[in-house]
N, C-alpha and C. Protein backbone atom coordinates (compact mmCIF):
# COMPACT_ATOMS: atom_id res chain seq x y z
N UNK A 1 -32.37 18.33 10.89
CA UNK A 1 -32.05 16.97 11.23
C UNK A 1 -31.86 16.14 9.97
N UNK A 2 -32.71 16.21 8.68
CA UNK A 2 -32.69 15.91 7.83
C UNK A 2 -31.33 15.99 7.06
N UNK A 3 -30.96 17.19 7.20
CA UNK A 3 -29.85 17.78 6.76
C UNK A 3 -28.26 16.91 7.50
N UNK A 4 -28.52 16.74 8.31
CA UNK A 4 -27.45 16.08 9.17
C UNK A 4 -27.55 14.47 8.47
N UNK A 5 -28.48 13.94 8.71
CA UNK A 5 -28.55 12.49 8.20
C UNK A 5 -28.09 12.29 6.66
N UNK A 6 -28.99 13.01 5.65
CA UNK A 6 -27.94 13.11 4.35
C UNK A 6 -26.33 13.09 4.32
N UNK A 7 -25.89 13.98 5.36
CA UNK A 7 -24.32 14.17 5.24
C UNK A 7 -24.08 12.89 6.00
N UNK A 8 -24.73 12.49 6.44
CA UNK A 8 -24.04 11.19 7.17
C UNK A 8 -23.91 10.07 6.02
N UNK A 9 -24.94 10.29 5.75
CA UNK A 9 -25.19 8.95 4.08
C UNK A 9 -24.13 9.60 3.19
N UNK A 10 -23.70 10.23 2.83
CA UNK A 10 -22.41 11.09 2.21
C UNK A 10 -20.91 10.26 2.58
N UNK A 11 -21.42 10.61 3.93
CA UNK A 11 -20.10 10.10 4.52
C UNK A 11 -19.60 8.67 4.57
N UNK A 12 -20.66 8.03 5.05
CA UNK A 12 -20.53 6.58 4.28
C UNK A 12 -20.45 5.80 3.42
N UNK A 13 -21.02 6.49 1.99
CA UNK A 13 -21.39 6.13 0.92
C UNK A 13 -20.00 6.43 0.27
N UNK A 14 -19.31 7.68 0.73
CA UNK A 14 -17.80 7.92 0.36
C UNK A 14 -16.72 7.48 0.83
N UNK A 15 -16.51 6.91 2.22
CA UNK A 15 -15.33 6.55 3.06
C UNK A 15 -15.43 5.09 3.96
N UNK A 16 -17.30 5.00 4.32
CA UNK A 16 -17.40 3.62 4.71
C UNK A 16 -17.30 3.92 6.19
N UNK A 17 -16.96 4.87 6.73
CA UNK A 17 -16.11 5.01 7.88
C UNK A 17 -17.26 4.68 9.18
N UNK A 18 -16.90 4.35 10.24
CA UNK A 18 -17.75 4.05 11.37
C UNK A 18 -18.53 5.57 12.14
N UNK A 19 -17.36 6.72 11.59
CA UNK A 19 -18.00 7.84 12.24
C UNK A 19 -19.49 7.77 11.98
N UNK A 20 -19.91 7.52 10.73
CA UNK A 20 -21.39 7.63 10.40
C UNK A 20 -22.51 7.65 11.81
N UNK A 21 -21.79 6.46 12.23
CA UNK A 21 -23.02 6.18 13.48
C UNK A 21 -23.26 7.11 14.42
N UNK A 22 -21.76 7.42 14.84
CA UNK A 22 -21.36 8.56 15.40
C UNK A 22 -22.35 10.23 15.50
N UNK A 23 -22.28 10.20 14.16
CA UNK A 23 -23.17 11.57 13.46
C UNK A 23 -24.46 11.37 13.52
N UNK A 24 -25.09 10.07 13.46
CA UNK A 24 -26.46 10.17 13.87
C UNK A 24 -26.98 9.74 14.93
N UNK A 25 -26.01 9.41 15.95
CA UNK A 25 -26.44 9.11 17.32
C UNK A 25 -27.20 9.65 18.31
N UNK A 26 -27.40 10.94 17.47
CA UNK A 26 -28.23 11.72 18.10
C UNK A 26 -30.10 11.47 17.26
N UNK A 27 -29.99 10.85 16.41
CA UNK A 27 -31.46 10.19 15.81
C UNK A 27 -31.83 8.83 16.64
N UNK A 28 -30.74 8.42 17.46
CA UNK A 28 -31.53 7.40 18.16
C UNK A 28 -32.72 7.37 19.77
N UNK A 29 -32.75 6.36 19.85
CA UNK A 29 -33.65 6.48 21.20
C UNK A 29 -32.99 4.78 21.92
N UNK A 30 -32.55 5.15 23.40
CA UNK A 30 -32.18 3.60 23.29
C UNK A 30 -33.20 2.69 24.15
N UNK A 31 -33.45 1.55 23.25
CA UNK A 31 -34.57 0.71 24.03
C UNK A 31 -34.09 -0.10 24.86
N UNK A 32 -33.33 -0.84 24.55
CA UNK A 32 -32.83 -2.09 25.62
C UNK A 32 -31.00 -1.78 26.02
N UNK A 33 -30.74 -2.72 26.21
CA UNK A 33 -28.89 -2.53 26.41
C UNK A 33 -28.80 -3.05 25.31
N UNK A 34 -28.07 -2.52 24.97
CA UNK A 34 -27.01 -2.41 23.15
C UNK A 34 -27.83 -2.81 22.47
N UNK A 35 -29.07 -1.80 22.16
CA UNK A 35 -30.11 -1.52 21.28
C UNK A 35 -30.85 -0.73 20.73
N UNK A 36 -30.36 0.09 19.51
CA UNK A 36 -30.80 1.42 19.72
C UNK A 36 -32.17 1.22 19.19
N UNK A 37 -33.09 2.42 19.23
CA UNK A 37 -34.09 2.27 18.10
C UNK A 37 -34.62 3.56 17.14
N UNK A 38 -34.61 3.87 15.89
CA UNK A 38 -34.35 4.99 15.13
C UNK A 38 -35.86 5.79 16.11
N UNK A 39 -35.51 7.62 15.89
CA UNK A 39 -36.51 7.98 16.46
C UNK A 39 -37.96 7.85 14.86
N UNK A 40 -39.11 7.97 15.58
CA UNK A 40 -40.14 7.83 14.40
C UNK A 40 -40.21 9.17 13.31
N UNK A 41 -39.20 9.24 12.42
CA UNK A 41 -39.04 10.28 11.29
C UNK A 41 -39.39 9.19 10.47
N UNK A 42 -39.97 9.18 9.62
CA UNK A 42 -39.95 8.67 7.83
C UNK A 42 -38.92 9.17 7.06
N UNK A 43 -38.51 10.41 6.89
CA UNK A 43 -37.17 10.31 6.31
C UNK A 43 -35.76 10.25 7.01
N UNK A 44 -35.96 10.17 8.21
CA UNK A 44 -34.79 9.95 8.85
C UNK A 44 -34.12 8.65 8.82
N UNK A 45 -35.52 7.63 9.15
CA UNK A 45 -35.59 6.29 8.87
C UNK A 45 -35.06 5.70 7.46
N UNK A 46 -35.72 6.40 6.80
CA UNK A 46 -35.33 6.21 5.65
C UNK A 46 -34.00 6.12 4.89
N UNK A 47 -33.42 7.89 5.49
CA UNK A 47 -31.93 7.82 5.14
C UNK A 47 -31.31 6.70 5.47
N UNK A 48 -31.14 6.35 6.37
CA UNK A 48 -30.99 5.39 7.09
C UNK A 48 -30.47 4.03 6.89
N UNK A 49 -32.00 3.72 6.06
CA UNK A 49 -31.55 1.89 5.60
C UNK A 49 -31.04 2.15 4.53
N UNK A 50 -31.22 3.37 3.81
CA UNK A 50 -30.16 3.69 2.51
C UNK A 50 -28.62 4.17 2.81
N UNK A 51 -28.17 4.48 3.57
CA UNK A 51 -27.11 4.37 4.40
C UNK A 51 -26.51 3.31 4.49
N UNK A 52 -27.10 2.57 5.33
CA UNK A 52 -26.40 1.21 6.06
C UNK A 52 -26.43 0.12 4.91
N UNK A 53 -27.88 0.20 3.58
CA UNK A 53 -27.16 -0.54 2.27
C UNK A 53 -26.14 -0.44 1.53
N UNK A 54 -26.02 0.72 1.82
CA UNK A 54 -24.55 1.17 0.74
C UNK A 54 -23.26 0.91 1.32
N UNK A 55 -23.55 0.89 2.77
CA UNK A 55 -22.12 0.27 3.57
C UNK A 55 -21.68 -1.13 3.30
N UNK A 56 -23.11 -1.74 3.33
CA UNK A 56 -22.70 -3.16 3.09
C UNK A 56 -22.89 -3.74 1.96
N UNK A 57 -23.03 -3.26 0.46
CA UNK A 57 -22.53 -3.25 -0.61
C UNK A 57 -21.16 -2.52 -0.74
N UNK A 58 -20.71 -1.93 -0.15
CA UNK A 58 -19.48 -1.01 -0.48
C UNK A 58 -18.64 -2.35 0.23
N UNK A 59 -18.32 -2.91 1.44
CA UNK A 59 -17.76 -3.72 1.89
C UNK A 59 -17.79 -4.87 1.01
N UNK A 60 -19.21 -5.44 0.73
CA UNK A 60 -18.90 -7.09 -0.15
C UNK A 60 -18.01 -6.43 -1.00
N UNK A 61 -18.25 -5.41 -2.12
CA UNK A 61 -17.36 -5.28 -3.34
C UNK A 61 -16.19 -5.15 -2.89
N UNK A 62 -15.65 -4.85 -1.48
CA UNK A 62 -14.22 -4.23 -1.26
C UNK A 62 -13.60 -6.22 -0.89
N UNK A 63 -14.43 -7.00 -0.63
CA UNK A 63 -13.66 -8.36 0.33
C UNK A 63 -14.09 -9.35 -0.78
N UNK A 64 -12.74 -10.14 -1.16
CA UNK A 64 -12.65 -11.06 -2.18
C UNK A 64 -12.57 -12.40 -1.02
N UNK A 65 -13.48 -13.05 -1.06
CA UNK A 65 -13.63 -14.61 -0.36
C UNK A 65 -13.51 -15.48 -1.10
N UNK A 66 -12.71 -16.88 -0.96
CA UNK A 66 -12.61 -17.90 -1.80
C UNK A 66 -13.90 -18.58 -1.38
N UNK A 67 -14.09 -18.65 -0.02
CA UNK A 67 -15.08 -19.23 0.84
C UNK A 67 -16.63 -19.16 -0.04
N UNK A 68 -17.11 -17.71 -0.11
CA UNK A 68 -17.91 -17.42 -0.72
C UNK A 68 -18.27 -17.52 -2.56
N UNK A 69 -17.57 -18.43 -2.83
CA UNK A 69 -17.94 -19.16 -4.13
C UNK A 69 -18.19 -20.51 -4.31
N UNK A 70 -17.48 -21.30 -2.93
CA UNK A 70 -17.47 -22.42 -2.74
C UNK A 70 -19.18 -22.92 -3.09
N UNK A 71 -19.36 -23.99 -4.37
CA UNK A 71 -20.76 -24.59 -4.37
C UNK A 71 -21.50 -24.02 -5.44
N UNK A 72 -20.70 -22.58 -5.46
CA UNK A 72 -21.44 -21.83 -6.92
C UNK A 72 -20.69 -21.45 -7.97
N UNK A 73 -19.22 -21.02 -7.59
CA UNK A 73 -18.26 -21.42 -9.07
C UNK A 73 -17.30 -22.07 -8.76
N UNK A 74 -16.70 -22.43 -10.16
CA UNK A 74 -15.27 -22.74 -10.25
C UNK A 74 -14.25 -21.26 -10.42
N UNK A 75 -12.95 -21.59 -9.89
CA UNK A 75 -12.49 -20.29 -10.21
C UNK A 75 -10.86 -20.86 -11.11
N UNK A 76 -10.61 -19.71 -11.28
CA UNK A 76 -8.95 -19.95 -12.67
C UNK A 76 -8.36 -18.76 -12.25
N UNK A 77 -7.75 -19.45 -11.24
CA UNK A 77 -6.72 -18.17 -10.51
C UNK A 77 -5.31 -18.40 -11.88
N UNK A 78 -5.10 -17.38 -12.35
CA UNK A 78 -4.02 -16.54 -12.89
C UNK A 78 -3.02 -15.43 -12.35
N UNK A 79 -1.85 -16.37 -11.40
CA UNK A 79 -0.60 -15.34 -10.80
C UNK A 79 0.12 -15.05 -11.95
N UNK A 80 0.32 -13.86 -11.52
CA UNK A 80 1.52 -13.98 -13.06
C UNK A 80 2.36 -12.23 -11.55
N UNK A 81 3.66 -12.23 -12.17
CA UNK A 81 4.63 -11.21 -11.68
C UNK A 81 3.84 -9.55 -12.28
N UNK A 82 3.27 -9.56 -13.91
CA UNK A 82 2.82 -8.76 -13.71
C UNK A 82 1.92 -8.44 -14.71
N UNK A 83 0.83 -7.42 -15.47
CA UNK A 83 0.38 -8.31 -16.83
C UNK A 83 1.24 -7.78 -17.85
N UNK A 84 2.36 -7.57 -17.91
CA UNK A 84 2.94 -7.21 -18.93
C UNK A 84 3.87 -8.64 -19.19
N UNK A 85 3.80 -9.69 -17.78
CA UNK A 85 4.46 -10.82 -18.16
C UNK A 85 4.47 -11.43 -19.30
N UNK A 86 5.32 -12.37 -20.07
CA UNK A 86 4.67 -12.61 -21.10
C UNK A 86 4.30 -13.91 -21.14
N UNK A 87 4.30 -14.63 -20.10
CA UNK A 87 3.72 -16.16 -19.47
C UNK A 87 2.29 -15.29 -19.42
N UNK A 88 1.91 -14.46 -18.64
CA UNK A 88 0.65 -13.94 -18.24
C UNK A 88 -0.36 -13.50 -19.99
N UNK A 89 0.52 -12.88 -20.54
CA UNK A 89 -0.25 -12.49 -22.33
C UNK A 89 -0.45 -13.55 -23.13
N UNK A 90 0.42 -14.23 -23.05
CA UNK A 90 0.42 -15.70 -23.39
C UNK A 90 -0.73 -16.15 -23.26
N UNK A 91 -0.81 -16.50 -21.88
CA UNK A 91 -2.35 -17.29 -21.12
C UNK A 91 -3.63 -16.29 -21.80
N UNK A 92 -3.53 -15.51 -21.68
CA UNK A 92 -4.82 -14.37 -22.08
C UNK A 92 -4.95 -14.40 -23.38
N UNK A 93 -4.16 -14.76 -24.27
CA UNK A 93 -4.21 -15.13 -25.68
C UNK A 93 -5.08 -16.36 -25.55
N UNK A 94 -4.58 -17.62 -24.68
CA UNK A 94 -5.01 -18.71 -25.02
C UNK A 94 -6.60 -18.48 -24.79
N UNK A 95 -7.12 -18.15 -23.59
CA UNK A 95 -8.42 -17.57 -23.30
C UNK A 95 -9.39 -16.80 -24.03
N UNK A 96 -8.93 -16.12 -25.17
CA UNK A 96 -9.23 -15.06 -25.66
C UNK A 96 -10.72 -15.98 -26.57
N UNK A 97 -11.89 -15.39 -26.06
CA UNK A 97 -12.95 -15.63 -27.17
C UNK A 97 -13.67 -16.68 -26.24
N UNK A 98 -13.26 -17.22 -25.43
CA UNK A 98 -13.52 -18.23 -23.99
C UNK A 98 -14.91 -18.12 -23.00
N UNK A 99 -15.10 -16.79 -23.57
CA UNK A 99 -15.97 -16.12 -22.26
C UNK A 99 -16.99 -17.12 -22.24
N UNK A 100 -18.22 -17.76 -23.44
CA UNK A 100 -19.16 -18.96 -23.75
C UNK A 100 -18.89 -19.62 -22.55
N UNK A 101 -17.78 -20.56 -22.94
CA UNK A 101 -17.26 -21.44 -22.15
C UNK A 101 -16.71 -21.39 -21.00
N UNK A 102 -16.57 -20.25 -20.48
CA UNK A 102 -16.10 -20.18 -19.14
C UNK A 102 -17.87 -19.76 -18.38
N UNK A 103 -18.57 -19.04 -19.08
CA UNK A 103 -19.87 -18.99 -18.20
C UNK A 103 -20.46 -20.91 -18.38
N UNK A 104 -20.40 -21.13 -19.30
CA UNK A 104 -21.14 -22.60 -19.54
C UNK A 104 -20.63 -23.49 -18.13
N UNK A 105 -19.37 -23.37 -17.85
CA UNK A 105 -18.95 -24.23 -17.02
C UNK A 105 -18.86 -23.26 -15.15
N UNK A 106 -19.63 -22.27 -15.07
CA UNK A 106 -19.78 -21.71 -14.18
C UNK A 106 -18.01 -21.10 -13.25
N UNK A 107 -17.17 -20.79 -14.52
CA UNK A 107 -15.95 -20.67 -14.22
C UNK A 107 -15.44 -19.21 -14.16
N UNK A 108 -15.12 -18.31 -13.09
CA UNK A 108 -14.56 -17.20 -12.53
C UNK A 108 -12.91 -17.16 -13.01
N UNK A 109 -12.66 -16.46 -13.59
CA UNK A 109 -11.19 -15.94 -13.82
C UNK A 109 -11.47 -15.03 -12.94
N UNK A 110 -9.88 -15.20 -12.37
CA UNK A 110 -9.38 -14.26 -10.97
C UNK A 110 -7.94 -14.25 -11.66
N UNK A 111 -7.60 -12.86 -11.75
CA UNK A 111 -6.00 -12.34 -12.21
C UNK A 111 -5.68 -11.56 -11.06
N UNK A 112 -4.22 -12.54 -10.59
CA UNK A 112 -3.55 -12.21 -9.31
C UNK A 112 -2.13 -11.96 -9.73
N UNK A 113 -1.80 -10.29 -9.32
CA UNK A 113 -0.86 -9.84 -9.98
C UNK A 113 0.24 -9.13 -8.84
N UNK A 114 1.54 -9.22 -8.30
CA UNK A 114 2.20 -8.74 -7.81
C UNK A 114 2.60 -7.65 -7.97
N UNK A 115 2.68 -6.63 -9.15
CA UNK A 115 2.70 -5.62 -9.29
C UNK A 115 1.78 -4.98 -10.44
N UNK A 116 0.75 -4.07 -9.72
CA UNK A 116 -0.43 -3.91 -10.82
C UNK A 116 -1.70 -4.58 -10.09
N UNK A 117 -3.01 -3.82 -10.62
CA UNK A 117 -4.45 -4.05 -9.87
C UNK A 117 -4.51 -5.77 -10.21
N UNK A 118 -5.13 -6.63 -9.58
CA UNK A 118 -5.35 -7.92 -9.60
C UNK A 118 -7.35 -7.39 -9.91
N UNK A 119 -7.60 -8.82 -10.18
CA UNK A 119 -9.17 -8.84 -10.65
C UNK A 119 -9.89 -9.94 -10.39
N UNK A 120 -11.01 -10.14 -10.13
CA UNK A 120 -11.58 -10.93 -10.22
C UNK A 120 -13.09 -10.60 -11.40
N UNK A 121 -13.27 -11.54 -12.24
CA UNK A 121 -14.20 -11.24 -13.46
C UNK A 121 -14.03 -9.29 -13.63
N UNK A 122 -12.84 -9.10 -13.88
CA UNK A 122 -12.83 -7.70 -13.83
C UNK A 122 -12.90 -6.54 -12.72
N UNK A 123 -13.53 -6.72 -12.08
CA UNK A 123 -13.27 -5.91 -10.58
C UNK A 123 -12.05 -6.03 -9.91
N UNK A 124 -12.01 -4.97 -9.60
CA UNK A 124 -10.66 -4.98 -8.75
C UNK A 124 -10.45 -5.56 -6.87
N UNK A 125 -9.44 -6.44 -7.13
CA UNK A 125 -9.18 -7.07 -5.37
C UNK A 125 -8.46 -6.17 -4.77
N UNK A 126 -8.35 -6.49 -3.39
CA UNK A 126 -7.90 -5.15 -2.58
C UNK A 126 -6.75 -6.58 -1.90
N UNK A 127 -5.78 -5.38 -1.77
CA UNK A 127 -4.22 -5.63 -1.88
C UNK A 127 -4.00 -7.18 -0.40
N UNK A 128 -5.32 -7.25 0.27
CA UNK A 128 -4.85 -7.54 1.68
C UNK A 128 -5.47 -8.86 0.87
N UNK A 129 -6.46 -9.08 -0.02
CA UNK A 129 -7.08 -10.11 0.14
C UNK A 129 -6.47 -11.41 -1.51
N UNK A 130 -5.87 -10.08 -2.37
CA UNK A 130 -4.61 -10.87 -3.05
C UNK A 130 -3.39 -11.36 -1.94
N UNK A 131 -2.64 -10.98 -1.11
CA UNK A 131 -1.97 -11.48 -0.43
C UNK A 131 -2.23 -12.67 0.36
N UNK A 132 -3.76 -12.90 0.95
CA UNK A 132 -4.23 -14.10 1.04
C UNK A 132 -4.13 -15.43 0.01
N UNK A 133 -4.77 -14.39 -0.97
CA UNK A 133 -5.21 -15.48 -1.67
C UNK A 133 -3.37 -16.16 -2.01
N UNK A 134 -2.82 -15.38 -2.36
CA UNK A 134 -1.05 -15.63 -2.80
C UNK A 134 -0.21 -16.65 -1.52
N UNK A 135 -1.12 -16.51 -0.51
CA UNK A 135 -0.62 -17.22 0.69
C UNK A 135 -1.21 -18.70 0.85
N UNK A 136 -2.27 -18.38 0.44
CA UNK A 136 -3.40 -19.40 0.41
C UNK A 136 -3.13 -20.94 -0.41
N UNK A 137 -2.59 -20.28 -1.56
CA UNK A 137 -2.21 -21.48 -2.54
C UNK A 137 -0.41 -21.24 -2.60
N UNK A 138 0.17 -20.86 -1.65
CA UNK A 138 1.70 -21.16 -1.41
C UNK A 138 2.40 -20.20 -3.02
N UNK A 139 1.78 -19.25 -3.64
CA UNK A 139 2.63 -18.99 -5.05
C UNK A 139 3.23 -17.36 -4.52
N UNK A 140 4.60 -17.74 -4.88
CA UNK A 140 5.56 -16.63 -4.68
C UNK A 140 5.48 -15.18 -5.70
N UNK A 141 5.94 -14.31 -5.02
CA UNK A 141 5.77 -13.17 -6.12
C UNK A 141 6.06 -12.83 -7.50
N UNK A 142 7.31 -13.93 -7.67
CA UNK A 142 7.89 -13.92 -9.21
C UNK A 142 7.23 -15.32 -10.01
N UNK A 143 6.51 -15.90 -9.78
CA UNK A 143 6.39 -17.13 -10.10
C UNK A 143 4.87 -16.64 -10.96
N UNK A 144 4.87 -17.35 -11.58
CA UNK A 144 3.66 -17.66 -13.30
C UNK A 144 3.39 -18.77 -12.61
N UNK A 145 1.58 -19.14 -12.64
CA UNK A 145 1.04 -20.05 -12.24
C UNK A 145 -0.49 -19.84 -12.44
N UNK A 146 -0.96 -21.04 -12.77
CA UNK A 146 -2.73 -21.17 -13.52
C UNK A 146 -3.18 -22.11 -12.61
N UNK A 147 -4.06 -21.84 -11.93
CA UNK A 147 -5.16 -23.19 -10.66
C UNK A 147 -5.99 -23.22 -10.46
N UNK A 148 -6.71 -24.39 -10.70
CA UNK A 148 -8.19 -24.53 -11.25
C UNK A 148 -8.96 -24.79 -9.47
N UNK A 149 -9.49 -24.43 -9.32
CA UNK A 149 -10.16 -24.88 -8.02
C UNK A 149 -11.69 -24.96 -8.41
N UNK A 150 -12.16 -26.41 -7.80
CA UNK A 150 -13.16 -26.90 -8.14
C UNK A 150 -14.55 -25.70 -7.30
N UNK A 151 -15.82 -26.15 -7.49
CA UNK A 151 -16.48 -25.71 -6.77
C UNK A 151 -16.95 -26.16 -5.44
N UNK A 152 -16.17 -27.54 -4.74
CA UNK A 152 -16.21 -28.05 -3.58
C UNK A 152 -14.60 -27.08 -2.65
N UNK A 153 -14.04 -26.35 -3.50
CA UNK A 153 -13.16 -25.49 -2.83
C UNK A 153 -11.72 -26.39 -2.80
N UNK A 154 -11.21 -26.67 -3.80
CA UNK A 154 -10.66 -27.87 -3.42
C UNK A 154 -9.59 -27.41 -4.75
N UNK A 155 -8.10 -27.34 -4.96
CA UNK A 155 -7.55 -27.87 -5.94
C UNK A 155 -7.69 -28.99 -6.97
N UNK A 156 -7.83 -28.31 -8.42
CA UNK A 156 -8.05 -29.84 -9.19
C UNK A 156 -6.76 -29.77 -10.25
N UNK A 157 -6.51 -28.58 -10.46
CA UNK A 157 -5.33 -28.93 -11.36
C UNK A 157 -4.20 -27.15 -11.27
N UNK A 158 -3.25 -27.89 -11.73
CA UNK A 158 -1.70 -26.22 -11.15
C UNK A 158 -1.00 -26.40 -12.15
N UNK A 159 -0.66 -25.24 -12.92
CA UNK A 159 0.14 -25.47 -14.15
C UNK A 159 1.28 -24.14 -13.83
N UNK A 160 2.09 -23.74 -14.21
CA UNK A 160 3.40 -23.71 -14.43
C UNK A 160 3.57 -22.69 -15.46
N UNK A 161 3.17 -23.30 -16.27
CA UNK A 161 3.31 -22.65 -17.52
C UNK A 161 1.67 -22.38 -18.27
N UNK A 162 1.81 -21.61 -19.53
CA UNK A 162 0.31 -21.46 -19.90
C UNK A 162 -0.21 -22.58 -20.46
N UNK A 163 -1.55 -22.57 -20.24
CA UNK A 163 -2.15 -23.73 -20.69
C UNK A 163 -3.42 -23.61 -21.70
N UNK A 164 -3.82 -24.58 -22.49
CA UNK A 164 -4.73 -24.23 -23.58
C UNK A 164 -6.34 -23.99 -22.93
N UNK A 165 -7.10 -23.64 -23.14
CA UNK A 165 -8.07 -23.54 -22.76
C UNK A 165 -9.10 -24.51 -22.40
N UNK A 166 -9.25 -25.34 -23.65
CA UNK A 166 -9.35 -26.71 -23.83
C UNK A 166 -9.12 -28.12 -22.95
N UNK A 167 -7.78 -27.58 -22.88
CA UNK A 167 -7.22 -28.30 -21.58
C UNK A 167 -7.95 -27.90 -20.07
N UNK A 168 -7.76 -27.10 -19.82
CA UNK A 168 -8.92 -26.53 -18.54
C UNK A 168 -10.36 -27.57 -19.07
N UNK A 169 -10.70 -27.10 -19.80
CA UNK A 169 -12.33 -27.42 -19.92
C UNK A 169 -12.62 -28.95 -19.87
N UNK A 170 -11.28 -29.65 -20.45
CA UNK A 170 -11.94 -31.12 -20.48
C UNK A 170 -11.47 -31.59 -19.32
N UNK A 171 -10.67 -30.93 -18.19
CA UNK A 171 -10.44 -31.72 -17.06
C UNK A 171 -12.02 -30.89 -15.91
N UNK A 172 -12.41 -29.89 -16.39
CA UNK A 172 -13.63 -29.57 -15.80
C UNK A 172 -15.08 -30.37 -15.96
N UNK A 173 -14.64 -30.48 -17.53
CA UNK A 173 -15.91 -31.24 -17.75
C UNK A 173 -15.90 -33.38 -17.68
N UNK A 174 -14.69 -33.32 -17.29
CA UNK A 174 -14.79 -35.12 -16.70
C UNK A 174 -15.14 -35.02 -14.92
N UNK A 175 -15.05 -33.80 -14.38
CA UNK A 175 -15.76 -33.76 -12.88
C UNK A 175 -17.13 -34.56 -13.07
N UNK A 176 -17.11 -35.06 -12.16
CA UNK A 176 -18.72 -35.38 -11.33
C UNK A 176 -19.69 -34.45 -10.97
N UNK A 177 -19.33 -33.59 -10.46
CA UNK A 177 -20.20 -32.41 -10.51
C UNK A 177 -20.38 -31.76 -11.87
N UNK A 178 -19.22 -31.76 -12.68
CA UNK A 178 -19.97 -31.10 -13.86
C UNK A 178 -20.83 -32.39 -14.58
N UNK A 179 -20.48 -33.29 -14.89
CA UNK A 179 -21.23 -34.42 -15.77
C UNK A 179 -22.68 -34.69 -15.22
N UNK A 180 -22.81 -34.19 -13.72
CA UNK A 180 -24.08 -33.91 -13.70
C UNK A 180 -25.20 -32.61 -14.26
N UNK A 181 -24.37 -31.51 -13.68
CA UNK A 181 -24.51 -30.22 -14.68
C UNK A 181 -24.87 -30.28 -16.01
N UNK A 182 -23.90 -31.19 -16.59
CA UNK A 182 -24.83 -31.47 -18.15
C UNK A 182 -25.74 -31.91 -18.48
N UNK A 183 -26.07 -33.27 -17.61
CA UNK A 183 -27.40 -34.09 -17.62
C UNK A 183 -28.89 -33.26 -17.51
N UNK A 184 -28.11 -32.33 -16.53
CA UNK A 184 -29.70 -31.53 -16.33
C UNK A 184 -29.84 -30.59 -17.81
């Protein structure tokens, strides 16, 4: 039985897939209507909640939410066509050495790329939730574009072309929310 539950944690931990439940449905006992309850193994149990953590760490890392930053960062969405653009190298030049100042001001770079992995602080977004986001703020596939979104979720500034770094920071740091941020 033991043996079965490992491969199930295998299976999830590799593909995510719903069969999992499937495969150990036979470790349950059912108590109420649409309620299972694990049978009393210690390591069965066990596999188990180590299982179902890794599903739902495997999912947050797979789903990029704008929603879910709202209040805790700012973000610096960077579209560019692709990173070989040279509007896009450009911008990454201007950034370059930034990192201080982009944690100081609680600010997320997100690189949203039409052809080629997109990122957020380096991790990679999954293709459904760049297309959101590309839908989200109206920017077309060929189009170069920098947008600051506050941490109330809100547009504060859209540029066009690349912009200095500097420039970002002092329209971040005349916010109200940040000028309090400093006080403390």
């Amino acid at each position: 039985m033991l043996t079965r539950c490992l491969m199930a944690l295998l299976l999830i931990s590799n593909v995510g897939c719903s069969s999992f439940y499937t495969d150990i449905s036979s470790l349950y006992i059912q108590n109420k209507p649409n309620r299972l309850v694990p049978v009393q193994n210690p390591e069965i149990t066990s596999a188990f909640r180590i299982a179902s953590n890794l599903k739902t760490v495997k999912n947050k890392n797979m789903a990029f939410d704008l929603k879910s930053y709202q209040w805790k960062k700012r973000l610096l969405l960077v579209f560019a066509p692709a990173e070989n653009s040279p509007a896009y190298q450009k911008q990454m030049q201007l950034f370059q050495a930034q990192q201080a100042a982009f944690s100081e001001r609680d600010l997320l770079l997100v690189e949203i790329f039409t052809e080629g992995r997109s990122r957020a602080s380096g991790k990679a977004l999954d293709e459904a939730d760049v297309a959101k986001v590309r839908s989200r703020f109206q920017v077309s596939p060929q189009d170069f574009r920098v947008i600051l979104v506050g941490k109330d979720g809100t547009v504060k500034r859209t540029d066009s072309k690349p912009i200095e770094a500097k420039v970002i920071f002092n329209e971040i740091d005349a916010m109200p929310m940040r000028q309090q941020e400093m006080r403390k």
